[in-house]
PDB file of N, CA and C in Angstrom:
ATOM      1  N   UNK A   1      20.989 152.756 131.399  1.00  0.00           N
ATOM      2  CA  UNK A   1      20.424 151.599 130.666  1.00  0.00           C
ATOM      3  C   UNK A   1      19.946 152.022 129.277  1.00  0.00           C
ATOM      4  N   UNK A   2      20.205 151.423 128.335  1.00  0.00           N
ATOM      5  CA  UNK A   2      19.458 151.439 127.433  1.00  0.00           C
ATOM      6  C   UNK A   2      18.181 151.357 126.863  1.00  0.00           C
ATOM      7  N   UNK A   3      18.153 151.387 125.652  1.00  0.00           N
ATOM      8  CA  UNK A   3      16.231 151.293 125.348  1.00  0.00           C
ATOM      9  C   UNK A   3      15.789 149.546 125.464  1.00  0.00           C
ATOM     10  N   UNK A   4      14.502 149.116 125.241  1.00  0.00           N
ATOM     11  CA  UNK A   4      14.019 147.958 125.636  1.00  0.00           C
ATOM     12  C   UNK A   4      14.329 147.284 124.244  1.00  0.00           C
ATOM     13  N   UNK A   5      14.495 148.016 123.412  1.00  0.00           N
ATOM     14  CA  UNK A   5      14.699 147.234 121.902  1.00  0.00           C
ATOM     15  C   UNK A   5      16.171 146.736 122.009  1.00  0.00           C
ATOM     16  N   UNK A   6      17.111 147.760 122.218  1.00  0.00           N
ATOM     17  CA  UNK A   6      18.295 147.190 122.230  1.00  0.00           C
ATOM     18  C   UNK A   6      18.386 146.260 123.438  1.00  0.00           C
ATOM     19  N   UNK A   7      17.728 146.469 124.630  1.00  0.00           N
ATOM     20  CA  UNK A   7      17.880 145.025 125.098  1.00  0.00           C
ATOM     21  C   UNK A   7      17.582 144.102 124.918  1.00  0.00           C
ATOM     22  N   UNK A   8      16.659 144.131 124.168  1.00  0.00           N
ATOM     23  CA  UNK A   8      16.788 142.565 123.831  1.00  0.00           C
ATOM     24  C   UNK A   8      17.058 141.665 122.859  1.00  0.00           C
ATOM     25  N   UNK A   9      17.375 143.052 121.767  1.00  0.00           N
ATOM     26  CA  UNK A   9      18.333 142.423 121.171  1.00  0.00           C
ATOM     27  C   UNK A   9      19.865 142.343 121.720  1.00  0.00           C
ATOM     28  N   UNK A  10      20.619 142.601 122.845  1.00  0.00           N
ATOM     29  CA  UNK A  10      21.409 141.947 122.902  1.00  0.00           C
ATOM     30  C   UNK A  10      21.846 141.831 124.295  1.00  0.00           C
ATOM     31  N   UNK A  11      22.438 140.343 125.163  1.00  0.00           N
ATOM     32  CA  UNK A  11      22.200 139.914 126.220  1.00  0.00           C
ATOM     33  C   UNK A  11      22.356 141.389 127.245  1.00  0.00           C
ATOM     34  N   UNK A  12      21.718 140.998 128.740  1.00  0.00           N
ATOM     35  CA  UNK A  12      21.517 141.330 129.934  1.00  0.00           C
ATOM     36  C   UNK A  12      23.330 142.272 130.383  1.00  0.00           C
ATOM     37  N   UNK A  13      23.899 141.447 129.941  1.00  0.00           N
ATOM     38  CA  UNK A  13      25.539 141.924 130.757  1.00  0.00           C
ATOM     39  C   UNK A  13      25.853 143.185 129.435  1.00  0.00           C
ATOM     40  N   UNK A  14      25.334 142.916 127.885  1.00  0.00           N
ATOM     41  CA  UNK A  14      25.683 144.249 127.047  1.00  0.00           C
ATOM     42  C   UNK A  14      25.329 145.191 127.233  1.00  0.00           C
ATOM     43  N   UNK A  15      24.165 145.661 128.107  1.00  0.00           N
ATOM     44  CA  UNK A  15      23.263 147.192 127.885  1.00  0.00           C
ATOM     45  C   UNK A  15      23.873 146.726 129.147  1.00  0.00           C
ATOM     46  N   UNK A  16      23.941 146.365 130.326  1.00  0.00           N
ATOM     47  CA  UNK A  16      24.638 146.663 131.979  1.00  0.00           C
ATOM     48  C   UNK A  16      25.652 147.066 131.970  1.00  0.00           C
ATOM     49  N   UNK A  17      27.015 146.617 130.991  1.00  0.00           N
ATOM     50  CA  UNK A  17      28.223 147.289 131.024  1.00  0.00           C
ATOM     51  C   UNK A  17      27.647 148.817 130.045  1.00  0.00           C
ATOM     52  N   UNK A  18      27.230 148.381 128.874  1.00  0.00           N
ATOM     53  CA  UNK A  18      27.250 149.971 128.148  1.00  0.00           C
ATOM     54  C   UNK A  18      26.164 150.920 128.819  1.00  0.00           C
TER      55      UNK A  18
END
């Protein structure tokens, strides 16, 4: 998973696949 910034900048399914 990624960091909390990049999640939310961009949706739920982008940081789950990357």
């Amino acid at each position: 998973m990624l960091k909390s910034v990049e999640a939310g900048t961009m949706p739920p399914n982008a940081w789950l696949r990357a």
